[in-house]
C-alpha atoms as a PDB file:
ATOM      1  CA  UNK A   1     -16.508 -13.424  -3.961  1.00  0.00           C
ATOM      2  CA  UNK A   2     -19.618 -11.537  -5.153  1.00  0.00           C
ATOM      3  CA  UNK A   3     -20.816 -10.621  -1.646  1.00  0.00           C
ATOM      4  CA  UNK A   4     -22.996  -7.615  -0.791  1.00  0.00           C
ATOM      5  CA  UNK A   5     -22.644  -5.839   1.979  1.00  0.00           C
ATOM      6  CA  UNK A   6     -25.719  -4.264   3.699  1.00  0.00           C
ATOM      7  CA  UNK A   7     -25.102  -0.375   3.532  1.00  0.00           C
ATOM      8  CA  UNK A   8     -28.311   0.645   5.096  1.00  0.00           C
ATOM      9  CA  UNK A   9     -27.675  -1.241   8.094  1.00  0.00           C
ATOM     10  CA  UNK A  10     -24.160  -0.346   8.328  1.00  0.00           C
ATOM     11  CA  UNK A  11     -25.555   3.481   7.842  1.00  0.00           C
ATOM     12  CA  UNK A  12     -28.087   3.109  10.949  1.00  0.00           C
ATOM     13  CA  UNK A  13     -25.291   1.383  13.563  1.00  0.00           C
ATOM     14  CA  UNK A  14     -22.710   4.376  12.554  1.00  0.00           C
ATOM     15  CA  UNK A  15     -25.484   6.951  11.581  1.00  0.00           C
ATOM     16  CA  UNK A  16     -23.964   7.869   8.527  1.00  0.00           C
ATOM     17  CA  UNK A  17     -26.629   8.756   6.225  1.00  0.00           C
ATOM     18  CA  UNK A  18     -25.900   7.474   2.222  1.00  0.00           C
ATOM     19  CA  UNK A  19     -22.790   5.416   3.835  1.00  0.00           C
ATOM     20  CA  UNK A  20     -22.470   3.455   0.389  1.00  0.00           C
ATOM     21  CA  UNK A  21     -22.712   6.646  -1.750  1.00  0.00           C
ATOM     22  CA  UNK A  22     -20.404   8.726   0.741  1.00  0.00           C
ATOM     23  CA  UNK A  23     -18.304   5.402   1.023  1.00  0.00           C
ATOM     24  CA  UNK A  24     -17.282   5.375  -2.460  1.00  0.00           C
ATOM     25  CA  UNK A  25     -16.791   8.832  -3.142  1.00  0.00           C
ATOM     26  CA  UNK A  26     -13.380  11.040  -2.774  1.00  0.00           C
ATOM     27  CA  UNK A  27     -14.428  12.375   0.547  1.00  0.00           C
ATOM     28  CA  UNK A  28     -11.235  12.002   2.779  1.00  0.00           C
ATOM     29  CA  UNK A  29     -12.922  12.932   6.507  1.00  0.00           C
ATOM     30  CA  UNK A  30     -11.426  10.656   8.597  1.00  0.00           C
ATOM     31  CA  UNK A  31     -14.569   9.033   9.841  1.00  0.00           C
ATOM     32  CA  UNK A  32     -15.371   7.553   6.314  1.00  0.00           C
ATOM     33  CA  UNK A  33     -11.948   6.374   6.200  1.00  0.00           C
ATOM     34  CA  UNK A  34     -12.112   4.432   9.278  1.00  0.00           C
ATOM     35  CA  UNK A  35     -15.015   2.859   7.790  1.00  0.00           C
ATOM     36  CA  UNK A  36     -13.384   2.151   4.521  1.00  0.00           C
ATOM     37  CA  UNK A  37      -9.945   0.841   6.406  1.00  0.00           C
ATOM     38  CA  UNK A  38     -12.414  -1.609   9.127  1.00  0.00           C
ATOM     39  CA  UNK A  39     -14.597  -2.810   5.756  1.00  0.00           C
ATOM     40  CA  UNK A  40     -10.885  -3.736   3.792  1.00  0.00           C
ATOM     41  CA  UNK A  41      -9.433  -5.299   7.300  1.00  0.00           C
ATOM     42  CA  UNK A  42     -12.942  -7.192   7.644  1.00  0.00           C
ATOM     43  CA  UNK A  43     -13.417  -8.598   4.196  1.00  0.00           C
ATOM     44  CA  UNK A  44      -9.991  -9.563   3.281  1.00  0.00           C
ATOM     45  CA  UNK A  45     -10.004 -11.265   6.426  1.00  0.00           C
ATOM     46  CA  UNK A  46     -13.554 -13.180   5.128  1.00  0.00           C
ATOM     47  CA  UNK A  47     -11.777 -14.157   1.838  1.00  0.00           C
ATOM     48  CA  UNK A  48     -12.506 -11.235  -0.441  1.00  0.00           C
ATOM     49  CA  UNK A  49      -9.764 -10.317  -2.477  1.00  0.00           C
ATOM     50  CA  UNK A  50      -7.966  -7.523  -2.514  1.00  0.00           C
ATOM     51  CA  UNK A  51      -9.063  -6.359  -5.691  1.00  0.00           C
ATOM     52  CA  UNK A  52     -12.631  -7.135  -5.044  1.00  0.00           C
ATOM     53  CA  UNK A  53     -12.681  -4.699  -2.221  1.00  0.00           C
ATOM     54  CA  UNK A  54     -10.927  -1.940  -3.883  1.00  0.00           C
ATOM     55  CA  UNK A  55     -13.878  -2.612  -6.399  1.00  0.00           C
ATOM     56  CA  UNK A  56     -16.267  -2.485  -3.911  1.00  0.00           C
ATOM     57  CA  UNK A  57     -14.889   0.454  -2.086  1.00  0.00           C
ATOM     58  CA  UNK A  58     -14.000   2.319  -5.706  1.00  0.00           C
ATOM     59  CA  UNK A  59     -10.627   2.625  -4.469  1.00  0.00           C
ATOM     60  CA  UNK A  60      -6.948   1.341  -6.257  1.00  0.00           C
ATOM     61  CA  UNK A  61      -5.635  -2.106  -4.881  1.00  0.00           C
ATOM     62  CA  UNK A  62      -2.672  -0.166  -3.163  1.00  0.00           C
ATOM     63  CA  UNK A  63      -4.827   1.912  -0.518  1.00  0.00           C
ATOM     64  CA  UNK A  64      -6.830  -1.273  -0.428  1.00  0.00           C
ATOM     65  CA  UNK A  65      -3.261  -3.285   1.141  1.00  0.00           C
ATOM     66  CA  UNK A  66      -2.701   0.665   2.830  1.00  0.00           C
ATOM     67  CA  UNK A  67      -5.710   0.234   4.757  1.00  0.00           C
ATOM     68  CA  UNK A  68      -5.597  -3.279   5.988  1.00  0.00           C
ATOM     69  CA  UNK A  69      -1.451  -2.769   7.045  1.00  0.00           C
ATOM     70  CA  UNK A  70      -2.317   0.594   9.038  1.00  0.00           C
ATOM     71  CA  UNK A  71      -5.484  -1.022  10.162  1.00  0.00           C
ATOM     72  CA  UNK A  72      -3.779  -3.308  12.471  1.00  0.00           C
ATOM     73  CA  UNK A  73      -1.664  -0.461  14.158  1.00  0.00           C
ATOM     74  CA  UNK A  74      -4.626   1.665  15.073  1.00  0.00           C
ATOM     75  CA  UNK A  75      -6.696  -1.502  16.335  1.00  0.00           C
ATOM     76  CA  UNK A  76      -4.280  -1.223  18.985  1.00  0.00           C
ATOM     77  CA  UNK A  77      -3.664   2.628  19.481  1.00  0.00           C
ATOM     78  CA  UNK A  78      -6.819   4.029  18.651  1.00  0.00           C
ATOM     79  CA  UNK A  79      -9.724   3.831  20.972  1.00  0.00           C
ATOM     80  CA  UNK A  80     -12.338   5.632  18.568  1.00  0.00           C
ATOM     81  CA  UNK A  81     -10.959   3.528  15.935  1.00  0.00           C
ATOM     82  CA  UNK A  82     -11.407   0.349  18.256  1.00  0.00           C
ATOM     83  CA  UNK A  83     -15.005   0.861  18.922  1.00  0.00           C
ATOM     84  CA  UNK A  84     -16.007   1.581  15.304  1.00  0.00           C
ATOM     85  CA  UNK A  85     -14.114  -1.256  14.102  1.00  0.00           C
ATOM     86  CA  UNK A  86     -16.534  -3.345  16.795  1.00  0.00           C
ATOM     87  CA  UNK A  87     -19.743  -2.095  14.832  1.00  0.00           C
ATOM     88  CA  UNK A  88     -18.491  -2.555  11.656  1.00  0.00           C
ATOM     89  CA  UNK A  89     -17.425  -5.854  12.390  1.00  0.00           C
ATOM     90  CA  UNK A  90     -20.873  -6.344  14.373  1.00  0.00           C
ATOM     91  CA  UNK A  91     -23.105  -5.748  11.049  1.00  0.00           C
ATOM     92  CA  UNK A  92     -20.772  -7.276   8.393  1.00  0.00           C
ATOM     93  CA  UNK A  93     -20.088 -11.009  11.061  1.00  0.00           C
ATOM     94  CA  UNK A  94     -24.152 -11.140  12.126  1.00  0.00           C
ATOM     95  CA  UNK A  95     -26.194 -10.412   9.098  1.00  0.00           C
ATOM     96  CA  UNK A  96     -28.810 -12.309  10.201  1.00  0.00           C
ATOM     97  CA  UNK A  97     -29.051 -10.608  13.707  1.00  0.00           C
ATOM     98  CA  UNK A  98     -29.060  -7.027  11.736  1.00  0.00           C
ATOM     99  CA  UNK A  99     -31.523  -8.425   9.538  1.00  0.00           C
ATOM    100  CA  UNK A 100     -33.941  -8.534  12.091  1.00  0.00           C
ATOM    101  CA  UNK A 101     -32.713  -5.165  14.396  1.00  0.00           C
ATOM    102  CA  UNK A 102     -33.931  -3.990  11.173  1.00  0.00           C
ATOM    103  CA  UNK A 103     -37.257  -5.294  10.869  1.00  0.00           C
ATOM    104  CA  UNK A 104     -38.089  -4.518  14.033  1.00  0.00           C
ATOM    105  CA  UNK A 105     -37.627  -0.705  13.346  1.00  0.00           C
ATOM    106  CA  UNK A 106     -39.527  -0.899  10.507  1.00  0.00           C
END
C-alpha cells in the first residue's frame, strides 16, 4: 500500500515541528515514540503491512510488531497516550476534513 501520510498536518494537531524528519530519525523522547507506536497501531490496522510501515517509519519490522503489541496495553493505561492516539487517529481516518482545517489557516 503506497499511501502517504500527511506530516504537516499531523505536525500542526500535535505541534511537533518537522514531525516526518524528527519521526524518522533515532530520537527516542517518548513523545515521538507515541507517535511512531499510534501511526504502526493505525496503519496496520488500515491494511499497511508491517514492513511497509517500518519503511515508512525507517524503523526494523520487529519494533514495528513492538509497537503495535505494547500499543494496545497503553490504549488502556495511559491517559496521555489515549488522547494522542485520538489526534493521530483524527488526521490519518479524516483526510479530507484536515484537508480543509488546513486551507482555512492558510
Amino acid at each position: 500500500m503506497t499511501n502517504s501520510l500527511n506530516y504537516p498536518i499531523l505536525a500542526q494537531t500535535l505541534n511537533i515541528p518537522d514531525l516526518e524528519r524528527r519521526l524518522k530519525a533515532k530520537s527516542r523522547a517518548r513523545k515521538l515514540v507515541d507517535v511512531r507506536r499510534a501511526l504502526a497501531a493505525l496503519l496496520t490496522e488500515q491494511g499497511w503491512s508491517v514492513r511497509e510501515v517500518a519503511s515508512e517509519l525507517c524503523r526494523p519490522h520487529s519494533t514495528v510488531v513492538h509497537f503495535v503489541q505494547t500499543h494496545k496495553n497503553l490504549f488502556t493505561t495511559d491517559g496521555a497516550y489515549k488522547h494522542l492516539f485520538s489526534q493521530v487517529h483524527t488526521v490519518i481516518t479524516n483526510p479530507e476534513r484536515n484537508a480543509e482545517k488546513r486551507n482555512a489557516h492558510n
